[in-house]
Structures are given as C-alpha cells and as structure tokens.
N, C-alpha and C. Protein backbone atom coordinates (compact mmCIF):
# COMPACT_ATOMS: atom_id res chain seq x y z
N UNK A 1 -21.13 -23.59 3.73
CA UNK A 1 -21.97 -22.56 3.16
C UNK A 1 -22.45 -23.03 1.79
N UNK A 2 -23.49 -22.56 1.43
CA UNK A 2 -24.11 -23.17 0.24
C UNK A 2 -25.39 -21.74 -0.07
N UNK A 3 -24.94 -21.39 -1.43
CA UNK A 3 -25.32 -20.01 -2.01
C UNK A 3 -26.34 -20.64 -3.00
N UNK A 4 -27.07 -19.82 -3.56
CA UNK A 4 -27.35 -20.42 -5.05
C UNK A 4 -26.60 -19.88 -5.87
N UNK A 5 -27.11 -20.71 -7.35
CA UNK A 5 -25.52 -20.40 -8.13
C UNK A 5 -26.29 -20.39 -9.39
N UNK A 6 -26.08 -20.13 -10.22
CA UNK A 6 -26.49 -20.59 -11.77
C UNK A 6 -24.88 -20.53 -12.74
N UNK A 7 -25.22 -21.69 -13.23
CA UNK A 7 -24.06 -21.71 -14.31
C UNK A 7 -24.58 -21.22 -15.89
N UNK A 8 -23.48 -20.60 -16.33
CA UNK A 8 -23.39 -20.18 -17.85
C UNK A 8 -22.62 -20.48 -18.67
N UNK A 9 -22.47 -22.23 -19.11
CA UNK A 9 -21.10 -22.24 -19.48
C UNK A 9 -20.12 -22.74 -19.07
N UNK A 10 -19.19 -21.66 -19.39
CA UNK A 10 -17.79 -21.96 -18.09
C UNK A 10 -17.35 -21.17 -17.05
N UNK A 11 -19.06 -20.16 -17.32
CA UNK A 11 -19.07 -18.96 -15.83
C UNK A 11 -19.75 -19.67 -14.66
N UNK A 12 -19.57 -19.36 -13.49
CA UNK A 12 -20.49 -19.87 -12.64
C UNK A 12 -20.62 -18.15 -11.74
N UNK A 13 -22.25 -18.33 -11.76
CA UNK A 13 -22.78 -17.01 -11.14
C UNK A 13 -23.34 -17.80 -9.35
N UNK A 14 -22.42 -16.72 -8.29
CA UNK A 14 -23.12 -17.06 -7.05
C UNK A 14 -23.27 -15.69 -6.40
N UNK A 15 -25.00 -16.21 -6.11
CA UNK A 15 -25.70 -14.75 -5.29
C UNK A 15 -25.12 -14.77 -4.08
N UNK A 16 -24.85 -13.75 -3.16
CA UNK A 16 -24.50 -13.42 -2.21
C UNK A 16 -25.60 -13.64 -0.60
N UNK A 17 -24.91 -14.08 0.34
CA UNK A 17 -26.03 -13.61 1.32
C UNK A 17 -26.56 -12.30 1.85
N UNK A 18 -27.71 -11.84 2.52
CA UNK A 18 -27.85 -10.60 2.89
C UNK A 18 -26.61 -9.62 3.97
N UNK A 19 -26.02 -10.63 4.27
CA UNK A 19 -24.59 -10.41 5.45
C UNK A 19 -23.73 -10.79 4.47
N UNK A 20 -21.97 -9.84 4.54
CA UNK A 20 -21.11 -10.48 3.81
C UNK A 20 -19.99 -9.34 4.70
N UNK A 21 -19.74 -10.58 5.74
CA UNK A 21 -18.91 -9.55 6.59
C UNK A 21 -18.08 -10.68 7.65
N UNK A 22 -17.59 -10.71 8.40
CA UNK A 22 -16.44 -11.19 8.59
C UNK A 22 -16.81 -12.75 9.36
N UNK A 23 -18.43 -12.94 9.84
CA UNK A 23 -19.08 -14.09 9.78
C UNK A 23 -19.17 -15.23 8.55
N UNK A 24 -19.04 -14.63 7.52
CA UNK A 24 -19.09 -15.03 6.69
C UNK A 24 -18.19 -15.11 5.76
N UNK A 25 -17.27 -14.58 5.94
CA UNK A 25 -16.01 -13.97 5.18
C UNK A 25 -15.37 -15.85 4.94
N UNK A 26 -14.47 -16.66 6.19
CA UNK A 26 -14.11 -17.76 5.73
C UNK A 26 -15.31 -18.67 4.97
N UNK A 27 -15.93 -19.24 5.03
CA UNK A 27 -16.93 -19.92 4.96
C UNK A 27 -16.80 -19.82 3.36
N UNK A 28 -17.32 -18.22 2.53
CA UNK A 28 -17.53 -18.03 1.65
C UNK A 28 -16.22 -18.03 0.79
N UNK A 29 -15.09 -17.67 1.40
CA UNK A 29 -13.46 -17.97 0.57
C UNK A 29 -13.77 -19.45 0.18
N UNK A 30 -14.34 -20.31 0.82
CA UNK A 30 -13.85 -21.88 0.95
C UNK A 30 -15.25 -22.00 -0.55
N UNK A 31 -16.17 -21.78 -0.07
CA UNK A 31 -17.49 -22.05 -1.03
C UNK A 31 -16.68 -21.48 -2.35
N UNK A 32 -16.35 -19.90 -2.90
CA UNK A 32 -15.89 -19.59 -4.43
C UNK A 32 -14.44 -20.30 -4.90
N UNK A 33 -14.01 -20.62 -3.37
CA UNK A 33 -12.55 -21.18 -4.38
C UNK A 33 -12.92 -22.91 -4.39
N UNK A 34 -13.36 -23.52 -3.99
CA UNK A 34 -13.88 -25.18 -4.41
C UNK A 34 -15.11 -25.04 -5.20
N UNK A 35 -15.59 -24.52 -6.31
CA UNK A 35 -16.48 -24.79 -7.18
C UNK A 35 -16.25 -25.18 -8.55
N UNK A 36 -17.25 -25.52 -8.99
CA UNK A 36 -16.71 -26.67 -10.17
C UNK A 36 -16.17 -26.05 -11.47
N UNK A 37 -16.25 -24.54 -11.09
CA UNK A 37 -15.63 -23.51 -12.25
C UNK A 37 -14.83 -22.61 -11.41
N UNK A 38 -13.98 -22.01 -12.38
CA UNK A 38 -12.62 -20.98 -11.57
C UNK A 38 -13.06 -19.45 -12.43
N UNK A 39 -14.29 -19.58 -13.27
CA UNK A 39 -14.86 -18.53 -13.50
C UNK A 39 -15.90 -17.91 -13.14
N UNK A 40 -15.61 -16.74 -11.82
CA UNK A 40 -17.29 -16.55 -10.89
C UNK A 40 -17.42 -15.07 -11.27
N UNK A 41 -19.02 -15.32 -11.07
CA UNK A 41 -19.53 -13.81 -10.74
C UNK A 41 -19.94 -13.85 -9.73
N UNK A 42 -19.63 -12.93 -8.82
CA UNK A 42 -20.34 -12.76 -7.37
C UNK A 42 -21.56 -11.83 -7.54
N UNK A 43 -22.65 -12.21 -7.81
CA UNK A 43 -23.90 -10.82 -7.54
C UNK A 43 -23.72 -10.58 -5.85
N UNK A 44 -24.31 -9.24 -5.83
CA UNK A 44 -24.44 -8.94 -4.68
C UNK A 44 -25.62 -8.12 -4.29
N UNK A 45 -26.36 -8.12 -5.49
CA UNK A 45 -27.76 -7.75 -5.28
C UNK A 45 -28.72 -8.22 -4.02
N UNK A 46 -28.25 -9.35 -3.68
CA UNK A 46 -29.12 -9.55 -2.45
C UNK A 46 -28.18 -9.16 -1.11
N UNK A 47 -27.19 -8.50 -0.78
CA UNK A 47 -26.36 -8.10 0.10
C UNK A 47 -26.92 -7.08 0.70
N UNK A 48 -27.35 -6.63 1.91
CA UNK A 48 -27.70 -5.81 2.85
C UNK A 48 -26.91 -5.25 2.89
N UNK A 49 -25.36 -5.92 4.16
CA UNK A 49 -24.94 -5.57 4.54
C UNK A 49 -23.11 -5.77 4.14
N UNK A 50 -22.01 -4.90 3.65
CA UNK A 50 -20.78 -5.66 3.44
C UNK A 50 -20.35 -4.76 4.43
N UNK A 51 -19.14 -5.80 5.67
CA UNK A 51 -18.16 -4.99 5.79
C UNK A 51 -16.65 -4.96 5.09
N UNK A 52 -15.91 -4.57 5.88
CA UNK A 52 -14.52 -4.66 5.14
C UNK A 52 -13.99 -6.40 5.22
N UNK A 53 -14.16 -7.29 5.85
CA UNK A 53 -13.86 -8.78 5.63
C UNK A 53 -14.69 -9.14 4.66
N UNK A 54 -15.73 -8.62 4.36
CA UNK A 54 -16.13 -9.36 2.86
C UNK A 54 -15.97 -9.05 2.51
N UNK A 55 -14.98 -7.85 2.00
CA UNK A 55 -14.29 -7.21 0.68
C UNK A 55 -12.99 -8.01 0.87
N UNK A 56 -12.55 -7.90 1.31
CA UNK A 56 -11.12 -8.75 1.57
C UNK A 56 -11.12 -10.04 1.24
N UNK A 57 -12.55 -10.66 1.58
CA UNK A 57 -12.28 -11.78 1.03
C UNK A 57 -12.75 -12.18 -0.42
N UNK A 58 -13.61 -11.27 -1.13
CA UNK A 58 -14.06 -10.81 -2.35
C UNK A 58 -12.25 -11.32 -2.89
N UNK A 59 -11.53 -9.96 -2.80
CA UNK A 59 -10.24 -9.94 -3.60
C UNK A 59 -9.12 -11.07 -2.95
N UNK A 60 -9.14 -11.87 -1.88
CA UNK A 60 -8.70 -12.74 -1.75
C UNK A 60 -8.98 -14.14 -2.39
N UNK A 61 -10.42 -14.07 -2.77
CA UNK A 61 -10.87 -15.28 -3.60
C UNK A 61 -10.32 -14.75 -5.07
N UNK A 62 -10.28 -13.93 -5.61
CA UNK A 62 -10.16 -13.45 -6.37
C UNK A 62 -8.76 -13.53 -6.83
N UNK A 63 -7.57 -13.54 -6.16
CA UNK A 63 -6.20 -13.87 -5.79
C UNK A 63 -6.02 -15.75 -6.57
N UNK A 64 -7.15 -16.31 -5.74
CA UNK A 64 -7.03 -17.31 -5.78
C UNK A 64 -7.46 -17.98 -7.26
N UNK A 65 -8.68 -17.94 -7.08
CA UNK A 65 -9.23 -18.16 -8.72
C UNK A 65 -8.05 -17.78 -9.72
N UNK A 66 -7.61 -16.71 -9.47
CA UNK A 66 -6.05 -16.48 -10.74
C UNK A 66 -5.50 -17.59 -10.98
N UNK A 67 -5.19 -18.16 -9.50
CA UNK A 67 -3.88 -18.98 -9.72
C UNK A 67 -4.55 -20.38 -10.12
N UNK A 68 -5.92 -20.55 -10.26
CA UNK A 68 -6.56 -21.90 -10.54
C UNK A 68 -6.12 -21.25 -12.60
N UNK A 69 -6.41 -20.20 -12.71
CA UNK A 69 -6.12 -19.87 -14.51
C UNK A 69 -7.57 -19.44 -14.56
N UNK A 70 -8.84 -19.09 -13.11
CA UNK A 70 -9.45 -18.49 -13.53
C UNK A 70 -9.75 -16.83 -12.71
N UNK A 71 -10.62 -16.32 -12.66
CA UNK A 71 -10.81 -14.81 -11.72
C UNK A 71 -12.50 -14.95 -11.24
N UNK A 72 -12.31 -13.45 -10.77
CA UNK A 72 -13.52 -13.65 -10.14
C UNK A 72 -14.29 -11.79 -10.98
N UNK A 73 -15.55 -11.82 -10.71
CA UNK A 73 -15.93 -10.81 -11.54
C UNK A 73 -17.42 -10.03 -10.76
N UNK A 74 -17.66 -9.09 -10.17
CA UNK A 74 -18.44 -8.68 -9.32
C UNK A 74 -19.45 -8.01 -10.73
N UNK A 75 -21.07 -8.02 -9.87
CA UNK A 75 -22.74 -7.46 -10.73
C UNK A 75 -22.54 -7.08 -9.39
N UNK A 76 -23.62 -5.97 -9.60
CA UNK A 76 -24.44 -5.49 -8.76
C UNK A 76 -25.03 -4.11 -9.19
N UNK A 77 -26.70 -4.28 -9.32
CA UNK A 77 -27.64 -3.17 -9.56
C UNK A 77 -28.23 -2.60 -8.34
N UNK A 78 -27.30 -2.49 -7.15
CA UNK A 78 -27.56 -2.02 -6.09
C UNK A 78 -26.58 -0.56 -5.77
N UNK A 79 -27.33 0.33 -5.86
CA UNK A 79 -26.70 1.44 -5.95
C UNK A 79 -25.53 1.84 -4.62
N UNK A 80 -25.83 1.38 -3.35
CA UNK A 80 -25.38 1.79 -2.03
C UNK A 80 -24.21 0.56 -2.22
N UNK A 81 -24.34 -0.70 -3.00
CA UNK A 81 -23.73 -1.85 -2.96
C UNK A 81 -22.04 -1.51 -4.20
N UNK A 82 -22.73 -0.67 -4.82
CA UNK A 82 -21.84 -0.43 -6.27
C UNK A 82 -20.94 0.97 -5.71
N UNK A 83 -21.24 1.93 -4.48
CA UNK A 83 -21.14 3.44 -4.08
C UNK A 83 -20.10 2.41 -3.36
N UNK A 84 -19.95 1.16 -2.43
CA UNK A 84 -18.99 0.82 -1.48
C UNK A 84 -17.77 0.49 -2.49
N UNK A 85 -18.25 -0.32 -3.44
CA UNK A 85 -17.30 -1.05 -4.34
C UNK A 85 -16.52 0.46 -4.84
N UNK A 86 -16.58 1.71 -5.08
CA UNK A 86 -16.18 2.74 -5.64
C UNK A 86 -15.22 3.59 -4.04
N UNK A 87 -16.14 3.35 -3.18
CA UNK A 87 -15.26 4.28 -2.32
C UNK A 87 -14.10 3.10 -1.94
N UNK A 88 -13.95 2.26 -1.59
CA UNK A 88 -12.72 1.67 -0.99
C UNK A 88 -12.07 1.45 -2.17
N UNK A 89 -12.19 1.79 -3.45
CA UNK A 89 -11.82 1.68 -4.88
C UNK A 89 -11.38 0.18 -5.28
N UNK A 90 -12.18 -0.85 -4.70
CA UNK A 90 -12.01 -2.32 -4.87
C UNK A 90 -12.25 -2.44 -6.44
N UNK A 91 -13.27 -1.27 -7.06
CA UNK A 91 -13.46 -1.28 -8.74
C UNK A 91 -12.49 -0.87 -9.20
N UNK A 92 -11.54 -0.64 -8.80
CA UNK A 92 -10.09 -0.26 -9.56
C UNK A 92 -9.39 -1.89 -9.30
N UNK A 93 -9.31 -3.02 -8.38
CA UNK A 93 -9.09 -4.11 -8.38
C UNK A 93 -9.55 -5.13 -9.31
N UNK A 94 -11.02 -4.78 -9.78
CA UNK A 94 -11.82 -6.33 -9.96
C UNK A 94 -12.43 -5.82 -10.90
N UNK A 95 -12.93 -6.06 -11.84
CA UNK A 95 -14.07 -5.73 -12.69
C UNK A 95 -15.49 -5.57 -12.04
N UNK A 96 -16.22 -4.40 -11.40
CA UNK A 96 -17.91 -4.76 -11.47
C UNK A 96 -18.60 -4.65 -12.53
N UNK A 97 -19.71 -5.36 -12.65
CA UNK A 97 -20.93 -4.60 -13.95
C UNK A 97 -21.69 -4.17 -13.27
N UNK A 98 -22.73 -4.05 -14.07
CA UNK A 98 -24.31 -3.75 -13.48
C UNK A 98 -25.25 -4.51 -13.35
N UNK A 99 -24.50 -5.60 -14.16
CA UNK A 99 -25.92 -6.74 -13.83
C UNK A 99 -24.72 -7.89 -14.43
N UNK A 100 -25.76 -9.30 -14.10
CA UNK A 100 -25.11 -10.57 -13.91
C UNK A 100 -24.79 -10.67 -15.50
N UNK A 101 -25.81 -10.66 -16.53
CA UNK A 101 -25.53 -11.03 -18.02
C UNK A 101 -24.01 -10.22 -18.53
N UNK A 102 -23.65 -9.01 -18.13
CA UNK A 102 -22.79 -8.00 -18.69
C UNK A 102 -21.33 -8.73 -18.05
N UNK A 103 -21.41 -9.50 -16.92
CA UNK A 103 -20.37 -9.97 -15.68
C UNK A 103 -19.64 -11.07 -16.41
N UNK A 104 -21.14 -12.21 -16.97
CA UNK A 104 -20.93 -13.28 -17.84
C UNK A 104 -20.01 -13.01 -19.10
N UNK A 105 -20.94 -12.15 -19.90
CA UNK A 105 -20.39 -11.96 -21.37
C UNK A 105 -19.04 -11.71 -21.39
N UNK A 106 -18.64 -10.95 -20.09
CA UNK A 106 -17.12 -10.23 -20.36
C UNK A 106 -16.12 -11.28 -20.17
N UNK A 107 -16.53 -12.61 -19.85
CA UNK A 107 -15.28 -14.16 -20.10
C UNK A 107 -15.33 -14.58 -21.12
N UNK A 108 -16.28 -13.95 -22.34
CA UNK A 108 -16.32 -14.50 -23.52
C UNK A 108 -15.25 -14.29 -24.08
C-alpha cells in the first residue's frame, strides 16, 4: 500500500484511502508502522467509508508506534468521519483534531 504522505519535521502526515475497512485494514498496519517517522497523523478527510477493522487497526498502529517511542494522532474536517470517531469513543483513545496543522503542532 502506498498513501500520500507529507512530512513536517518529525511528523509524518498520511491521507487515508476512500475505503478503510477490513480490506485494507492489514496492508495499512504494515504501511504506518514501517515509515520513516514513528510520529503520524492519519487524515481521514478523504475516507468515505470506515468500518470497525479500520478502527482497530487505527489503535493497533497506534499501540505500535508507542512502543517505536512514537504515537499516532487522527485530523479530520469530516463531520460523519469525526461523529464515528465520537460514537465508538475511539476519541477518548487517541487524540483527533480538526485539521492536519492542529494534529502536527500538538508533537511540538
């Protein structure tokens, strides 16, 4: 799998695909935990669709990055995208923002 990414630093920001569901779920564990930083933001602004395996694997990468000494940090200005992150209360797990710059700043 291969996302786009932009780096900030010692953040690395990767956009999401429009699917983020259990097709995609390994693929994308393997892509956030081998990148050349252990500090991610996942946008998910371009996400259609999440089911529950891409949340799982959201906080399973997220597990992981810890133990590299870095985490993982969710954007998203998608209202239906930010309403999922609140009902399965994964925002009580992970940090979201609202947008990618606010996601960045907060590893400062």
């Amino acid at each position: 799998m291969k996302l786009p990414t932009e780096i900030f630093g010692e953040v690395i920001v990767v956009h999401t695909p429009q699917q983020l569901g259990q097709d995609q779920a390994e693929p994308l564990m393997e892509y956030l935990t081998t990148l050349e930083r252990v500090n991610v933001v996942v946008d998910l602004d371009n996400a259609e669709s999440i089911d529950s395996m891409g949340l799982e694997t959201l906080l399973d990468a997220q597990d992981r990055l810890r133990e590299f000494g870095g985490d993982l940090r969710v954007s998203t200005e998608n209202h239906i995208n930010r309403k999922i992150m609140e009902i399965t209360r994964l925002d009580r797990h992970m940090d979201v923002f609202d947008n990618v710059i606010d996601a960045v700043k907060s590893y400062a």
